[in-house]
Protein backbone atom coordinates (compact mmCIF):
# COMPACT_ATOMS: atom_id res chain seq x y z
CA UNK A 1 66.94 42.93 41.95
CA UNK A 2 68.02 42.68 45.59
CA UNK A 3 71.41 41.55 46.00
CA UNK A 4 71.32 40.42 48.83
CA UNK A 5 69.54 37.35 47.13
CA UNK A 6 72.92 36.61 45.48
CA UNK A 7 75.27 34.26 46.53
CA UNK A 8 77.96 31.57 45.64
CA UNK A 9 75.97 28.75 47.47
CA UNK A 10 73.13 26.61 45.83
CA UNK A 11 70.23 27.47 48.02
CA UNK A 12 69.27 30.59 50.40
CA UNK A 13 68.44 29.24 54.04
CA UNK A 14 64.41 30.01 54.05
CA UNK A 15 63.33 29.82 50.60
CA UNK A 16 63.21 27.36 48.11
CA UNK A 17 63.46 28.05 44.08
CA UNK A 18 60.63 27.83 42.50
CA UNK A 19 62.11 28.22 38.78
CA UNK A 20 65.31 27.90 37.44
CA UNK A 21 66.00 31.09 34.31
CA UNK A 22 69.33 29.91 33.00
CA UNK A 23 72.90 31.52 33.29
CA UNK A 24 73.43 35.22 33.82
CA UNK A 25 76.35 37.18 33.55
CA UNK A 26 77.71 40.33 33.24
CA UNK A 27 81.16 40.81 31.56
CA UNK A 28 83.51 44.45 31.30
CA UNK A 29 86.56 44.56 29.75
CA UNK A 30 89.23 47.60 31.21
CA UNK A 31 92.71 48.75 30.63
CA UNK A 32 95.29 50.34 32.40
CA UNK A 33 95.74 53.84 31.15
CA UNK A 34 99.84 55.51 31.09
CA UNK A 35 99.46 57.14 34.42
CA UNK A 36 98.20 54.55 36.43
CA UNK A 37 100.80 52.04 35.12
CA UNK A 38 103.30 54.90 36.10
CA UNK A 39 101.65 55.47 39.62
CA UNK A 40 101.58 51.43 39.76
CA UNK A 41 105.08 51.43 38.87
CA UNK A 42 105.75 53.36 41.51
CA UNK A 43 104.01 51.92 44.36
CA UNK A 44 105.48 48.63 43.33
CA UNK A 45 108.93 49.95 43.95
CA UNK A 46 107.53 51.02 47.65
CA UNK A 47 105.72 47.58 47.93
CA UNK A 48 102.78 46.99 49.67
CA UNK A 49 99.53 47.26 48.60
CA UNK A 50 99.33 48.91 45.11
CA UNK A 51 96.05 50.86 45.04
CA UNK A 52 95.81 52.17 41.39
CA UNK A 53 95.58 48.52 40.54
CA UNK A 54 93.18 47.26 43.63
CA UNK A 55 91.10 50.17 42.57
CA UNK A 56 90.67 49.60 38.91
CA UNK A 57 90.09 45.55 39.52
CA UNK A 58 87.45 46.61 42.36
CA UNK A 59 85.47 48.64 39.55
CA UNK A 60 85.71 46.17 36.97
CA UNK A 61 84.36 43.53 40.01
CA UNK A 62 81.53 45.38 40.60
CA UNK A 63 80.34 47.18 37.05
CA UNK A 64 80.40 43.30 36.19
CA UNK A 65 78.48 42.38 39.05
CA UNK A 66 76.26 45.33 38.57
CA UNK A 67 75.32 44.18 34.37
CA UNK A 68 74.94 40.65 36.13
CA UNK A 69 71.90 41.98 38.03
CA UNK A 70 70.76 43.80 35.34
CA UNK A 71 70.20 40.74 33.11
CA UNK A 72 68.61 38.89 35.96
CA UNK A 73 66.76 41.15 36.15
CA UNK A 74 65.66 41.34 32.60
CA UNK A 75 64.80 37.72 32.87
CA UNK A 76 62.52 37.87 35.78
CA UNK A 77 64.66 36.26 38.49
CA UNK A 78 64.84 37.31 42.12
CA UNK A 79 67.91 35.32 43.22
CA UNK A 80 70.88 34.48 41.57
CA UNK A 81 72.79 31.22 42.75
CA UNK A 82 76.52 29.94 42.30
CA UNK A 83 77.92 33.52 41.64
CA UNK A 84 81.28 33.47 40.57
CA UNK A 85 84.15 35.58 39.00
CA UNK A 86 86.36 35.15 36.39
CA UNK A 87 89.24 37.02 34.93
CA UNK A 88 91.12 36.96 31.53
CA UNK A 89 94.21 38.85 30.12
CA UNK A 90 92.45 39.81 26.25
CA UNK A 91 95.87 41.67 25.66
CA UNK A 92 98.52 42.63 27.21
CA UNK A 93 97.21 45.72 29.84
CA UNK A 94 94.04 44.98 28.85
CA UNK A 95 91.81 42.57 31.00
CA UNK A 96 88.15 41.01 30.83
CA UNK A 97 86.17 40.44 33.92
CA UNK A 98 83.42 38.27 33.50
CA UNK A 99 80.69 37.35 36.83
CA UNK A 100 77.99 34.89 36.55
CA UNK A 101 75.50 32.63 38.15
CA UNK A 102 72.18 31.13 37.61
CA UNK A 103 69.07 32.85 38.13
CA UNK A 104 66.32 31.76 40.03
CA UNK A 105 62.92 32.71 40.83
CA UNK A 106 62.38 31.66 44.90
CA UNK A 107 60.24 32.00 47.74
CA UNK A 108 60.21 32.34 51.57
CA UNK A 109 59.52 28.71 52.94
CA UNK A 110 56.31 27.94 54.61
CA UNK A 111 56.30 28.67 58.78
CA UNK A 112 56.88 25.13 60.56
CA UNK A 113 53.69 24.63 62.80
């Protein structure tokens, strides 16, 4: 699936959906292992931005992005519409990411004459 035909708005300037597949989403759950909590640790005494962490939640973003395709994919759509994220502490260190939309079958609309 292209994903560029993915977005958080309702409709893609140009086409139009032509069929409406249901909710996708694509879920990972990741914890922080000892040495990046001690190399977090650390930059958070330095302050600024702490990169272990922006890196690990960047990964989870996209592998969870990545499984949302794949199930669109599965069901036939070429667009998905209304992405969104969500995050959720399952334990402590340990965090699911969840992204989801619906999936949509569209075209390009017709030329104006």
């Amino acid at each position: 699936m292209n994903p560029a035909f993915v977005t958080t708005t309702f409709s893609i300037p140009g086409y139009h959906t032509t069929r409406n597949l249901g909710v996708v989403r694509g879920i990972t759950v990741r914890s922080r292992s000892v040495v990046g909590n001690f190399v977090g640790g650390l930059q958070t005494i330095l302050g600024g931005n702490i990169t272990i962490y922006t890196e690990l939640c960047e990964h989870a973003r996209q592998e969870a992005f990545d499984i949302m395709l794949q199930h669109a994919d599965q069901m036939g759509a070429n667009a998905i519409l209304g992405a969104r994220y969500d995050a959720n502490d399952v334990m402590d260190g340990v965090t699911e990411v969840l992204c989801y939309g619906s999936a949509v079958y569209v075209e390009a609309d017709a030329p104006a004459h």
